[in-house]
N, C-alpha and C. Protein backbone atom coordinates (compact mmCIF):
# COMPACT_ATOMS: atom_id res chain seq x y z
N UNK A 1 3.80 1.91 -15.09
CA UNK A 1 3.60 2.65 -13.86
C UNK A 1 4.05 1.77 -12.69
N UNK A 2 5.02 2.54 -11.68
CA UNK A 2 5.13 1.58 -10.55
C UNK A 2 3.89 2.12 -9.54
N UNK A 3 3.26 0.91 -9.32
CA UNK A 3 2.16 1.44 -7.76
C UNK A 3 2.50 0.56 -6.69
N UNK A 4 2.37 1.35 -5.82
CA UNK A 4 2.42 0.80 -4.26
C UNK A 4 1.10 1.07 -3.90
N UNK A 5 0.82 -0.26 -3.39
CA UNK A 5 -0.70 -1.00 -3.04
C UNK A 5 -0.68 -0.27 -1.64
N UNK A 6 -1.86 0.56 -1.35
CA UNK A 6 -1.86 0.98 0.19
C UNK A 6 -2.30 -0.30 0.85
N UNK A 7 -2.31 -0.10 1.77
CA UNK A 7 -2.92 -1.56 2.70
C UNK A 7 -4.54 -1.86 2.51
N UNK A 8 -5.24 -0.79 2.48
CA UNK A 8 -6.69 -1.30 1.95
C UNK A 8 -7.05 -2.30 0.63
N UNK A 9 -6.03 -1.45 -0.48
CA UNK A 9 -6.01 -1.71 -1.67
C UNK A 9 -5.88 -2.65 -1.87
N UNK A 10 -4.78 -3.41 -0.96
CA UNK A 10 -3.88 -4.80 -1.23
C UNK A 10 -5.33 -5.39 -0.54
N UNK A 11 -5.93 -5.66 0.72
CA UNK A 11 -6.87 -5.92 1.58
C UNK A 11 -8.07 -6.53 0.49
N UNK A 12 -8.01 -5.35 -0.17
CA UNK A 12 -9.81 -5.44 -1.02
C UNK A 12 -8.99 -5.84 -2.03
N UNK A 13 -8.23 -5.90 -2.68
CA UNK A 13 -7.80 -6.58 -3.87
C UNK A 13 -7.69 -7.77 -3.87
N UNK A 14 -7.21 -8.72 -2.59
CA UNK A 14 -6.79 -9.55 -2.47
C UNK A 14 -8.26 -10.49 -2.01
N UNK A 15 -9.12 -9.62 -0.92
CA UNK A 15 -10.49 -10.14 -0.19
C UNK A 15 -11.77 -10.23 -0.75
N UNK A 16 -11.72 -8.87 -1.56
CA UNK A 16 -12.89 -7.88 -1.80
C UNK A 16 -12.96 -7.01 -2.85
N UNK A 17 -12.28 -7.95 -4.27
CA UNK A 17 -12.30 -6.95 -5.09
C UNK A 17 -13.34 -5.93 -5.67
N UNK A 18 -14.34 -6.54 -5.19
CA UNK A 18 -15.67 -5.46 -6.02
C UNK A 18 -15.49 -4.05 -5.17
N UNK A 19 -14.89 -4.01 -4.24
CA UNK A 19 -14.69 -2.70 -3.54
C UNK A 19 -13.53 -1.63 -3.92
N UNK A 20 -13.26 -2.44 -5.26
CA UNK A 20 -12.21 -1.42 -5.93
C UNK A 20 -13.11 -0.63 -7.33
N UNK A 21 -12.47 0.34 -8.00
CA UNK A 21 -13.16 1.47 -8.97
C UNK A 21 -12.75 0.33 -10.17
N UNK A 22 -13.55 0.17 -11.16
CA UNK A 22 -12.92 -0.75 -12.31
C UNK A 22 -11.98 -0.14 -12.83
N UNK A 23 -11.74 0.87 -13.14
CA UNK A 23 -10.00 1.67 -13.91
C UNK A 23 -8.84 0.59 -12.73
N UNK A 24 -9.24 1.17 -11.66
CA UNK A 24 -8.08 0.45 -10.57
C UNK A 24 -7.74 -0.81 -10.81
N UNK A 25 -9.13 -1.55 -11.19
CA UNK A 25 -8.57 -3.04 -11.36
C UNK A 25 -8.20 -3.80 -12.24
N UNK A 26 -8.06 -2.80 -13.35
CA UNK A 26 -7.51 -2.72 -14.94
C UNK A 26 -6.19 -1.91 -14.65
N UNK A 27 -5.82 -1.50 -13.64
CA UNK A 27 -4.33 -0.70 -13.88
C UNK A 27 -3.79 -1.84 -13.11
N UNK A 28 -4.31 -2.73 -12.02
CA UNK A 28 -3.44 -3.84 -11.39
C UNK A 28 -3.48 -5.13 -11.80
N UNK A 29 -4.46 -5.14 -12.86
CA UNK A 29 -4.26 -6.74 -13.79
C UNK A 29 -3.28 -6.40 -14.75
N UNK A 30 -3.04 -4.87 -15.33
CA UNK A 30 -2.08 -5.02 -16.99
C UNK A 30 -0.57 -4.91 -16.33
N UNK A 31 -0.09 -5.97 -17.05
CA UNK A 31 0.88 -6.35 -16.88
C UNK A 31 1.94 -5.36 -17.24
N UNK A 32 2.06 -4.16 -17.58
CA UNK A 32 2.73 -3.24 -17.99
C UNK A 32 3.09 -2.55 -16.59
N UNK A 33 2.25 -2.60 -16.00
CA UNK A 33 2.54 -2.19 -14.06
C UNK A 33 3.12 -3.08 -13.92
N UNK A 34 3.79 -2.09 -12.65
CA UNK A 34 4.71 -2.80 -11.72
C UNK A 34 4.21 -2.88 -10.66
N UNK A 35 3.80 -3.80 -9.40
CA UNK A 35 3.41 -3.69 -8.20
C UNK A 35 4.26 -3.32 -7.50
N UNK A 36 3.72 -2.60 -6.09
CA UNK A 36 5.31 -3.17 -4.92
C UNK A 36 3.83 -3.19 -3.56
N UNK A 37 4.60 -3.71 -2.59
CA UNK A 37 3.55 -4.04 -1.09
C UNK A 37 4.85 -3.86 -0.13
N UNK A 38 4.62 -3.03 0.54
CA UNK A 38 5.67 -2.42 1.56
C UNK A 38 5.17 -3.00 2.97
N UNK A 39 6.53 -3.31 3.55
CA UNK A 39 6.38 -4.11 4.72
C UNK A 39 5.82 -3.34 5.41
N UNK A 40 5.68 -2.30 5.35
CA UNK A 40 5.18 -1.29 6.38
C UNK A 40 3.75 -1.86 6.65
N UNK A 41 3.04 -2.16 5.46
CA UNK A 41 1.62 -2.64 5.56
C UNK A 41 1.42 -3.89 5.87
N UNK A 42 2.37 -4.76 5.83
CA UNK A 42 1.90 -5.89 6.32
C UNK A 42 2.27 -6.14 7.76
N UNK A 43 3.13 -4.82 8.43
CA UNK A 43 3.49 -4.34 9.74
C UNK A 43 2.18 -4.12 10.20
N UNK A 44 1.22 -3.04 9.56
CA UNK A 44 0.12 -2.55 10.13
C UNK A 44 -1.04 -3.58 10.17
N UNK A 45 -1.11 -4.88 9.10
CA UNK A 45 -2.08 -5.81 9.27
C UNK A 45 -1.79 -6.36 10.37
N UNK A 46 -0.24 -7.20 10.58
CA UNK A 46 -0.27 -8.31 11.96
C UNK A 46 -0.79 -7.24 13.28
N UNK A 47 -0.26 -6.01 13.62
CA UNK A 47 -0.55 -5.51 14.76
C UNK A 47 -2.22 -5.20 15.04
N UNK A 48 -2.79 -5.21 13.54
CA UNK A 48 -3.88 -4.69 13.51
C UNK A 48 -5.25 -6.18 13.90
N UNK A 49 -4.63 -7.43 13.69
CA UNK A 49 -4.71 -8.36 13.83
C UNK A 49 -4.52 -9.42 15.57
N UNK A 50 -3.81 -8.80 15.70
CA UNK A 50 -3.44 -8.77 17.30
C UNK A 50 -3.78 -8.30 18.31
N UNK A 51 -4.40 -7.04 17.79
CA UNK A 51 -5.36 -6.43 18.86
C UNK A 51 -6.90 -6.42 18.38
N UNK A 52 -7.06 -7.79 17.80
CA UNK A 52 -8.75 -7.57 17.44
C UNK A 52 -9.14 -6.72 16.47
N UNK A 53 -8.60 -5.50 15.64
CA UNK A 53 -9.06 -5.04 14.67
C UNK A 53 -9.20 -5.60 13.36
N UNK A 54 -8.96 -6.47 13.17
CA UNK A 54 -8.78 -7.10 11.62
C UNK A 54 -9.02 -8.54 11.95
N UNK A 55 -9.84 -9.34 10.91
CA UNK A 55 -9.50 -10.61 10.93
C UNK A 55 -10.05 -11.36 9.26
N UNK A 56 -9.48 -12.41 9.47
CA UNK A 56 -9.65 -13.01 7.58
C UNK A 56 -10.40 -14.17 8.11
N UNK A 57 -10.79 -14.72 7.28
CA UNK A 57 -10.95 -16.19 6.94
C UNK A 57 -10.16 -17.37 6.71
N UNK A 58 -8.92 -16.23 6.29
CA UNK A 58 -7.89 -17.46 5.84
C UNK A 58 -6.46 -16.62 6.53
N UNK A 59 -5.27 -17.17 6.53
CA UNK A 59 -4.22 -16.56 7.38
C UNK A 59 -3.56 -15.52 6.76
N UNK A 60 -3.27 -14.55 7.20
CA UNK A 60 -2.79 -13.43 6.48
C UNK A 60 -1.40 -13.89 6.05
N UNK A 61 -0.11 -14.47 6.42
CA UNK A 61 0.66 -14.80 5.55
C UNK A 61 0.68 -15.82 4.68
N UNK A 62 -0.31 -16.60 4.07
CA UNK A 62 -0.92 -16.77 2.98
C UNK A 62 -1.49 -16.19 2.26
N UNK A 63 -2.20 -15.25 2.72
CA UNK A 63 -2.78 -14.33 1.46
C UNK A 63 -1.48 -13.62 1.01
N UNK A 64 -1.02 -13.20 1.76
CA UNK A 64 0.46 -12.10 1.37
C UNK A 64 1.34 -12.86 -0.18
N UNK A 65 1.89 -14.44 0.92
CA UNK A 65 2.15 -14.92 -0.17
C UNK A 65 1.67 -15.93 -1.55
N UNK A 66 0.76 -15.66 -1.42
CA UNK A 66 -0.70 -16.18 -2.78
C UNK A 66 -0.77 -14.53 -3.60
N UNK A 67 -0.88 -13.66 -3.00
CA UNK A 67 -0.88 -12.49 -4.26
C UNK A 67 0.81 -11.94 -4.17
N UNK A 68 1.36 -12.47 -3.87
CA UNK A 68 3.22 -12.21 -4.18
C UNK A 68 3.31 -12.89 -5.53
N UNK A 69 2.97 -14.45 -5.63
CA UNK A 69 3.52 -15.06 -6.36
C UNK A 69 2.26 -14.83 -7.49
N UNK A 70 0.89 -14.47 -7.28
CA UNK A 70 0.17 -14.95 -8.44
C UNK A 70 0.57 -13.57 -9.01
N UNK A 71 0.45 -12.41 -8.74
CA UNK A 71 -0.12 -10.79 -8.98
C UNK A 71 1.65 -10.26 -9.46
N UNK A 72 3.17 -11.17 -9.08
CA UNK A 72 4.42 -10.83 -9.02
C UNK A 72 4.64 -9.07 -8.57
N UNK A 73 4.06 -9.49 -7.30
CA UNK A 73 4.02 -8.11 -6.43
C UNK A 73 5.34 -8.05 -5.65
N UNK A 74 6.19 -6.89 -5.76
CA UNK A 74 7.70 -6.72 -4.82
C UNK A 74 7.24 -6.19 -3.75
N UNK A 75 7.95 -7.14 -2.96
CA UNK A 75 8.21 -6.11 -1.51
C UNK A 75 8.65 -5.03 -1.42
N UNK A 76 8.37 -4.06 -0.90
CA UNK A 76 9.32 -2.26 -0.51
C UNK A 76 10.06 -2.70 0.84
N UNK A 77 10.98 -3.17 1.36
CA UNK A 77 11.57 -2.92 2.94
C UNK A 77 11.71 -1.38 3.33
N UNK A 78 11.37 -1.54 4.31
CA UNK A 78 11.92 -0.18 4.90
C UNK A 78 12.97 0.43 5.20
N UNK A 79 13.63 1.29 4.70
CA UNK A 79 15.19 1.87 4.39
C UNK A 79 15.19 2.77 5.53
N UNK A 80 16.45 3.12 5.68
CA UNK A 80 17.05 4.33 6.73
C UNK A 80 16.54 5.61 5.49
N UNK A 81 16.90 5.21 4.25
CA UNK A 81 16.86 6.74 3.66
C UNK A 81 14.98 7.46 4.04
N UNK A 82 14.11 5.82 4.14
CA UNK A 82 12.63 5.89 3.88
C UNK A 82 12.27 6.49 5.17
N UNK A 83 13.34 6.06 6.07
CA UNK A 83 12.90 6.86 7.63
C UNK A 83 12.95 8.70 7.89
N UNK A 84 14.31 8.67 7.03
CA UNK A 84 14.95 10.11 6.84
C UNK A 84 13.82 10.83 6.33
N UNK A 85 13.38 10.31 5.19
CA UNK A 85 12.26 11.36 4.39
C UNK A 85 10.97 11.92 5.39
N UNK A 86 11.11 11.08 6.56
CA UNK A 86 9.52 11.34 7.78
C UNK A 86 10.03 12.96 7.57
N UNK A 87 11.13 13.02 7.89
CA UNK A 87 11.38 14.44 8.94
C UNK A 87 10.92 15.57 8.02
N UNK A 88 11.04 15.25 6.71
CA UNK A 88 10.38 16.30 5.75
C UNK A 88 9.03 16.21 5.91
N UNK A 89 8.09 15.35 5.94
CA UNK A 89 6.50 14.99 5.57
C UNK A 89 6.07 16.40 6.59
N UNK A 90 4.86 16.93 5.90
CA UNK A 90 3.62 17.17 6.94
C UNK A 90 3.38 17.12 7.19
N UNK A 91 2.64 17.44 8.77
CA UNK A 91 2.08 16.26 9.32
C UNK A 91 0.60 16.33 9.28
N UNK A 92 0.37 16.04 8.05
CA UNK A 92 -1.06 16.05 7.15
C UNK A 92 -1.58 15.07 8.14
N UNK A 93 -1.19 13.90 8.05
CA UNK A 93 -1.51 12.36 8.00
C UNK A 93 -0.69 11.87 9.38
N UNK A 94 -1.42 11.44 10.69
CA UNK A 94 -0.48 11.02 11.91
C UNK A 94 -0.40 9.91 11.98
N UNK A 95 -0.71 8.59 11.28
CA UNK A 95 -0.72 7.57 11.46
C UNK A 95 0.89 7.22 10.45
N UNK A 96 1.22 6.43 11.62
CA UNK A 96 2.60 5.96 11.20
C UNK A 96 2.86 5.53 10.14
N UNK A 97 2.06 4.19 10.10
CA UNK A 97 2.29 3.19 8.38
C UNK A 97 2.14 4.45 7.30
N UNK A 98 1.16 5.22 7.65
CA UNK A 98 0.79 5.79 6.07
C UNK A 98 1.87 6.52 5.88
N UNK A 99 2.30 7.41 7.21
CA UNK A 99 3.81 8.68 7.22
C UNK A 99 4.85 7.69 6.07
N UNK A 100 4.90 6.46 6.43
CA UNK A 100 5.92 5.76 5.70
C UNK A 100 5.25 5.49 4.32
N UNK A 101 4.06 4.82 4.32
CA UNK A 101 3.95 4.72 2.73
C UNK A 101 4.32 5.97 1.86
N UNK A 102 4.34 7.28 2.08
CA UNK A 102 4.44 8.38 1.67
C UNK A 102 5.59 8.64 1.84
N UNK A 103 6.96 8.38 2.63
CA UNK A 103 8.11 8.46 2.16
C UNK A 103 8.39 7.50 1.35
N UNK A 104 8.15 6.41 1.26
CA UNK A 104 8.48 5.30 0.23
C UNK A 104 7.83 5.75 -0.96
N UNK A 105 6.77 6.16 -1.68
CA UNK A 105 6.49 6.93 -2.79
C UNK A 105 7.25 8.44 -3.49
N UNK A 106 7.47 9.15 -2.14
CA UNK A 106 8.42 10.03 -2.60
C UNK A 106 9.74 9.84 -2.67
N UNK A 107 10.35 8.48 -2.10
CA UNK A 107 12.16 8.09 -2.22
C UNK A 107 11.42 7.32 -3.22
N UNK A 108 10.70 6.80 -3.43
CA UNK A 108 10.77 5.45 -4.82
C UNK A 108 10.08 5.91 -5.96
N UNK A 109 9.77 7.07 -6.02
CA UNK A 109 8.72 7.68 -7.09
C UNK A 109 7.92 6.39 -7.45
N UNK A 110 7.28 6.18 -6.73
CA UNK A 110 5.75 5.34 -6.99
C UNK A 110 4.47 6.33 -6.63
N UNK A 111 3.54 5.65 -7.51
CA UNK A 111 2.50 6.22 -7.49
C UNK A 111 1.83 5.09 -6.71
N UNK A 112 0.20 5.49 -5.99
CA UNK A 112 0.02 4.84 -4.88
C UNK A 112 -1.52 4.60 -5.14
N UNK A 113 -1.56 3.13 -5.05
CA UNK A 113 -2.96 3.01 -5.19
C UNK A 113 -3.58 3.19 -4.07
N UNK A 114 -4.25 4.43 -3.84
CA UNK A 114 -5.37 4.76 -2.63
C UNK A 114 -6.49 5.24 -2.61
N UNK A 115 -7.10 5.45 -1.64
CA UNK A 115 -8.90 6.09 -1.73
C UNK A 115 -8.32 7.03 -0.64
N UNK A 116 -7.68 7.04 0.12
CA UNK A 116 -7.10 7.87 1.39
C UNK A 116 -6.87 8.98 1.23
N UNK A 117 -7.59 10.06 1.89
CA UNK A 117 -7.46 11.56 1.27
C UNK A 117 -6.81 12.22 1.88
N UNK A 118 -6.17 11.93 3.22
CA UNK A 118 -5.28 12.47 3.72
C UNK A 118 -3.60 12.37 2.46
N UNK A 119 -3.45 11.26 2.28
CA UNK A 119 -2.44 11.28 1.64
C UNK A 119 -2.39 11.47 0.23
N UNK A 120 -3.91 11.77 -0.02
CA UNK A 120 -3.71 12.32 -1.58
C UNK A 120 -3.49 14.11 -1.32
N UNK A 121 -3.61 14.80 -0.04
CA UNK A 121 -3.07 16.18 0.43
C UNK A 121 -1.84 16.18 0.27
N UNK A 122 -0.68 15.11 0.42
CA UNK A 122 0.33 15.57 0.26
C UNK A 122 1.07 15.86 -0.81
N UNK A 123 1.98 17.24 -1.31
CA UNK A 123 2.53 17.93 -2.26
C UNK A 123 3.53 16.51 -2.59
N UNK A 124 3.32 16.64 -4.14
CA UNK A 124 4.55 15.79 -4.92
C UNK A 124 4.19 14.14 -4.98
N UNK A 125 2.84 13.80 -4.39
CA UNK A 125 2.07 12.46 -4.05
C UNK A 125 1.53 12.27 -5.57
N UNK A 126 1.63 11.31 -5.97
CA UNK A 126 1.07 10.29 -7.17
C UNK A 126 -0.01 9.72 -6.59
N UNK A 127 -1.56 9.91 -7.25
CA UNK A 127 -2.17 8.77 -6.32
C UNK A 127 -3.24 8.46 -7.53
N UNK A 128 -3.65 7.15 -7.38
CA UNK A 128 -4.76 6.41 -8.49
C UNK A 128 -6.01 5.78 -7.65
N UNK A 129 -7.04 6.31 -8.12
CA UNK A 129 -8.19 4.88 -7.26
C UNK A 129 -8.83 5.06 -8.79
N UNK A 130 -9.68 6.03 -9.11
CA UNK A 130 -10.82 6.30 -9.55
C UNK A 130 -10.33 5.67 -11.30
């Protein structure tokens, strides 16, 4: 299975794993998955970080790259085609990062590790927590 880590997922996976469902944390230890972590989300941590909403203990581009190399999680960049796909979306979901995690699942057919119920509304969405 390819999954794309929503930003919580990656967050509590990386911070806080007991805040994940145990299936979830048995589908991101077996090595038969594929990870990916889309810049989009680590777009939404620094800004989220910058204005006081978020903060760690330890520096966020260390954690990024400590579960890159331990977890062999791929980056998603953000494509022109990943921008194109907005204009189709619903506008279920108004928050930007997620509009994009959800074209990057539907251009990359990934399934998406989330708890987020807005984006488990959208038609043709793959999604795993439970």
């Amino acid at each position: 299975m390819n999954l794309l880590l929503d930003t919580h997922t990656f967050i509590w996976w990386s911070c806080n794993p007991e805040k994940l469902p145990l299936n979830l944390l048995n589908l991101l230890k077996n090595p038969v998955n594929t990870l990916f972590f889309s810049t989009a989300s680590t777009w939404e941590v620094q800004i989220k970080i910058g204005i006081g909403k978020l903060s760690f203990t330890e520096d966020w581009e260390k954690i990024v790259t400590r579960e890159i190399e331990n977890n062999f999680i791929q980056i998603v960049p953000i494509s022109l085609e990943h921008t194109f796909v907005l204009k189709k979306l619903p506008p279920i979901h108004k928050d930007p990062f997620d509009r994009m995690l959800i074209a990057q699942v539907l251009t990359e057919n990934f399934t998406i590790a989330t708890n987020d119920s807005l984006i488990k509304q959208y038609p043709d969405i793959q999604t795993v927590w439970k």
